[in-house]
C-alpha atoms as a PDB file:
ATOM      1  CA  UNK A   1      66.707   1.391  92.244  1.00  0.00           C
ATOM      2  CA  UNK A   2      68.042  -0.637  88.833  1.00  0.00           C
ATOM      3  CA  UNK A   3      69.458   2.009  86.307  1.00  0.00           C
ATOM      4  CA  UNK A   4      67.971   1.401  82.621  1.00  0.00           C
ATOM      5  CA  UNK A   5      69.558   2.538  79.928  1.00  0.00           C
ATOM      6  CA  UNK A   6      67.287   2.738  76.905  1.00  0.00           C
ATOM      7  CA  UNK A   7      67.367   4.326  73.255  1.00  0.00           C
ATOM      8  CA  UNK A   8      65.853   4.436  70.143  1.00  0.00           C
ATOM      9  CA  UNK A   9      69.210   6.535  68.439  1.00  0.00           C
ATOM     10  CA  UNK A  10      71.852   5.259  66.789  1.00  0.00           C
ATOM     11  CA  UNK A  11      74.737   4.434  68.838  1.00  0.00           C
ATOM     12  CA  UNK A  12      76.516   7.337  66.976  1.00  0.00           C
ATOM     13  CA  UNK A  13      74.256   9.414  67.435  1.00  0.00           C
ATOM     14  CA  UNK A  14      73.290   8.588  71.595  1.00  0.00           C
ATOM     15  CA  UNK A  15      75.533  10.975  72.703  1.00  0.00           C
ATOM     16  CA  UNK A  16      75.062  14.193  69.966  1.00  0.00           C
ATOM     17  CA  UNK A  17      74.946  17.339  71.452  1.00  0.00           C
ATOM     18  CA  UNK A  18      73.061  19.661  69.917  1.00  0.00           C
ATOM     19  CA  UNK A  19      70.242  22.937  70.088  1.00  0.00           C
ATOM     20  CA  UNK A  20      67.581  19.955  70.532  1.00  0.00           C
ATOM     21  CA  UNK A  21      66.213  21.243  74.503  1.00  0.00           C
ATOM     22  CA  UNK A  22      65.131  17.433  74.671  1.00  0.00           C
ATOM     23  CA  UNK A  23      68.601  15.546  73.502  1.00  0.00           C
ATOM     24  CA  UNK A  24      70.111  18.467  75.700  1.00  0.00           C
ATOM     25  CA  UNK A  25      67.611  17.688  78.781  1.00  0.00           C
ATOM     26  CA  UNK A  26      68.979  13.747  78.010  1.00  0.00           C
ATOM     27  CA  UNK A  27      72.257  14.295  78.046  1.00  0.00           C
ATOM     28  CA  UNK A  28      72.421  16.402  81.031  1.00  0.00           C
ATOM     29  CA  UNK A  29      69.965  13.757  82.797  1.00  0.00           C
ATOM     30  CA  UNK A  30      72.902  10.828  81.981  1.00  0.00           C
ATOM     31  CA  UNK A  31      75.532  13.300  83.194  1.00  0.00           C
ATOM     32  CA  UNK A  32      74.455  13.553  86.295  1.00  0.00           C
ATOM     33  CA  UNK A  33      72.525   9.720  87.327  1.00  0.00           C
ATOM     34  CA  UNK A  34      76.721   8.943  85.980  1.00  0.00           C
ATOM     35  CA  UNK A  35      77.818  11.018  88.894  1.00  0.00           C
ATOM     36  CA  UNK A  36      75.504   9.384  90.962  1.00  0.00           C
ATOM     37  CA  UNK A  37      72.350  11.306  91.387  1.00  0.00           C
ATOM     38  CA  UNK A  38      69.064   9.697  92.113  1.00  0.00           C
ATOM     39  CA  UNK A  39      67.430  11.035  88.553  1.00  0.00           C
ATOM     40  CA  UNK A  40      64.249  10.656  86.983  1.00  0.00           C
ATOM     41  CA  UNK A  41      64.775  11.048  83.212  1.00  0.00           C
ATOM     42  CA  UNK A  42      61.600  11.315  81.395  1.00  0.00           C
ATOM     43  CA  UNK A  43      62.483  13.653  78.733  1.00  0.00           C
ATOM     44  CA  UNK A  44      62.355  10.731  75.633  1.00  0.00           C
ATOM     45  CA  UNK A  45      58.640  10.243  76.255  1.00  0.00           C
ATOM     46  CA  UNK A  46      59.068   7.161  78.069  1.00  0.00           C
ATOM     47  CA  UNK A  47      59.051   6.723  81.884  1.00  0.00           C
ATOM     48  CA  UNK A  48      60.267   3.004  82.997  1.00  0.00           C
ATOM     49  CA  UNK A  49      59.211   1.464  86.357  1.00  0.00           C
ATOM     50  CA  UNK A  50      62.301  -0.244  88.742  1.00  0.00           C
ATOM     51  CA  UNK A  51      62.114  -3.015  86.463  1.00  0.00           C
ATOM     52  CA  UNK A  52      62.929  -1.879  83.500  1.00  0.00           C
ATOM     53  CA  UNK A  53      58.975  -1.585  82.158  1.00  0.00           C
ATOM     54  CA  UNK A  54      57.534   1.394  80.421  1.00  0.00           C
ATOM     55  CA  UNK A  55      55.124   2.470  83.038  1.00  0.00           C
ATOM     56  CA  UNK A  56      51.453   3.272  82.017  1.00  0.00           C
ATOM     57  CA  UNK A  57      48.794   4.619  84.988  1.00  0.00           C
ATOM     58  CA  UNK A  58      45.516   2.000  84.449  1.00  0.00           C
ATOM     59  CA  UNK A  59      43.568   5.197  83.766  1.00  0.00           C
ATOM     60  CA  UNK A  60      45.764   6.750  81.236  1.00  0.00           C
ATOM     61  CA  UNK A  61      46.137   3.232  79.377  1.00  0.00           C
ATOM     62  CA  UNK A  62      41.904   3.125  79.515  1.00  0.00           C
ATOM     63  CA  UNK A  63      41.796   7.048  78.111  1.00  0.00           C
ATOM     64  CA  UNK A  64      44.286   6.489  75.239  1.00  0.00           C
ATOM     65  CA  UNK A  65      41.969   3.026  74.162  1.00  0.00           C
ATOM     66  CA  UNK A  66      38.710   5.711  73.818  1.00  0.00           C
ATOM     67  CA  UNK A  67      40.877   7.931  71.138  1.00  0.00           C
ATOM     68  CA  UNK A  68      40.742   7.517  67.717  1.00  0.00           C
ATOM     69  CA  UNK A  69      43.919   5.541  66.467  1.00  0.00           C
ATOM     70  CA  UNK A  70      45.128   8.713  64.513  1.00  0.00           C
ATOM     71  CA  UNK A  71      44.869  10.571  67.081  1.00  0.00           C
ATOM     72  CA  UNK A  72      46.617   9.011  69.831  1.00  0.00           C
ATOM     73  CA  UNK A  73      49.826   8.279  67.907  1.00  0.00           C
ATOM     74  CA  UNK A  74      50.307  12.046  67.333  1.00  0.00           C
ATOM     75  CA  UNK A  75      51.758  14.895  69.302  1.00  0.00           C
ATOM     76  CA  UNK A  76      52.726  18.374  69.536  1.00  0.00           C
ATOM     77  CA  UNK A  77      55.400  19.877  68.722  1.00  0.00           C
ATOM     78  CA  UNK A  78      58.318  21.153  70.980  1.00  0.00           C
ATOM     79  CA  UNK A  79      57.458  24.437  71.082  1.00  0.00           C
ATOM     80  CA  UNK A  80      53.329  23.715  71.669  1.00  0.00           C
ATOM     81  CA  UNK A  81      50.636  23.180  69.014  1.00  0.00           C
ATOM     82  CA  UNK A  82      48.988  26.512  67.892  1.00  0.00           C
ATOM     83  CA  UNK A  83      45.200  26.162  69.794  1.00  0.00           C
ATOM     84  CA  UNK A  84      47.178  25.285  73.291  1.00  0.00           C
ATOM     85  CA  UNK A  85      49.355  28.691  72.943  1.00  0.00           C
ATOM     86  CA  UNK A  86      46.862  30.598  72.087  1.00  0.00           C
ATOM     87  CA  UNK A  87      44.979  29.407  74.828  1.00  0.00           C
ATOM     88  CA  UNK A  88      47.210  29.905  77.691  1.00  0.00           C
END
């Protein structure tokens, strides 16, 4: 498999550790394809195919199209949105 190495940070700021659990997720996800583990590192929201692609399931790309621009280009935050939690 090709290694991809993608960001949307700074270059000063690619490898800031912090209390962030996603940059911390990142970073330990880099540490450890670097020593050679096979790793899947989705934690920035993106997941790339063997060529380098973002990679998008047919269905999910169709189910996104039906929402309301506004709507898709939002998300949660971190720690859940307030109806979800107080769901589960």
């Amino acid at each position: 498999m090709t290694q991809h190495s993608i960001s949307a940070l700074t270059s000063a700021s690619q490898a800031r550790e912090g209390n962030d659990p996603i940059f911390r997720l990142n970073s330990e996800a880099k540490a450890r394809a670097a020593a050679g583990e096979s790793i899947l590192d989705a934690t920035m929201g993106a997941l790339m195919d063997d060529e380098g692609r973002i990679a998008v399931m047919p269905s999910v790309a169709e189910a996104i199209a039906r929402v309301p621009t506004g709507k898709a280009a939002g998300y949660s935050p971190i720690s859940g949105s307030p109806p979800f939690l107080d769901a589960v």
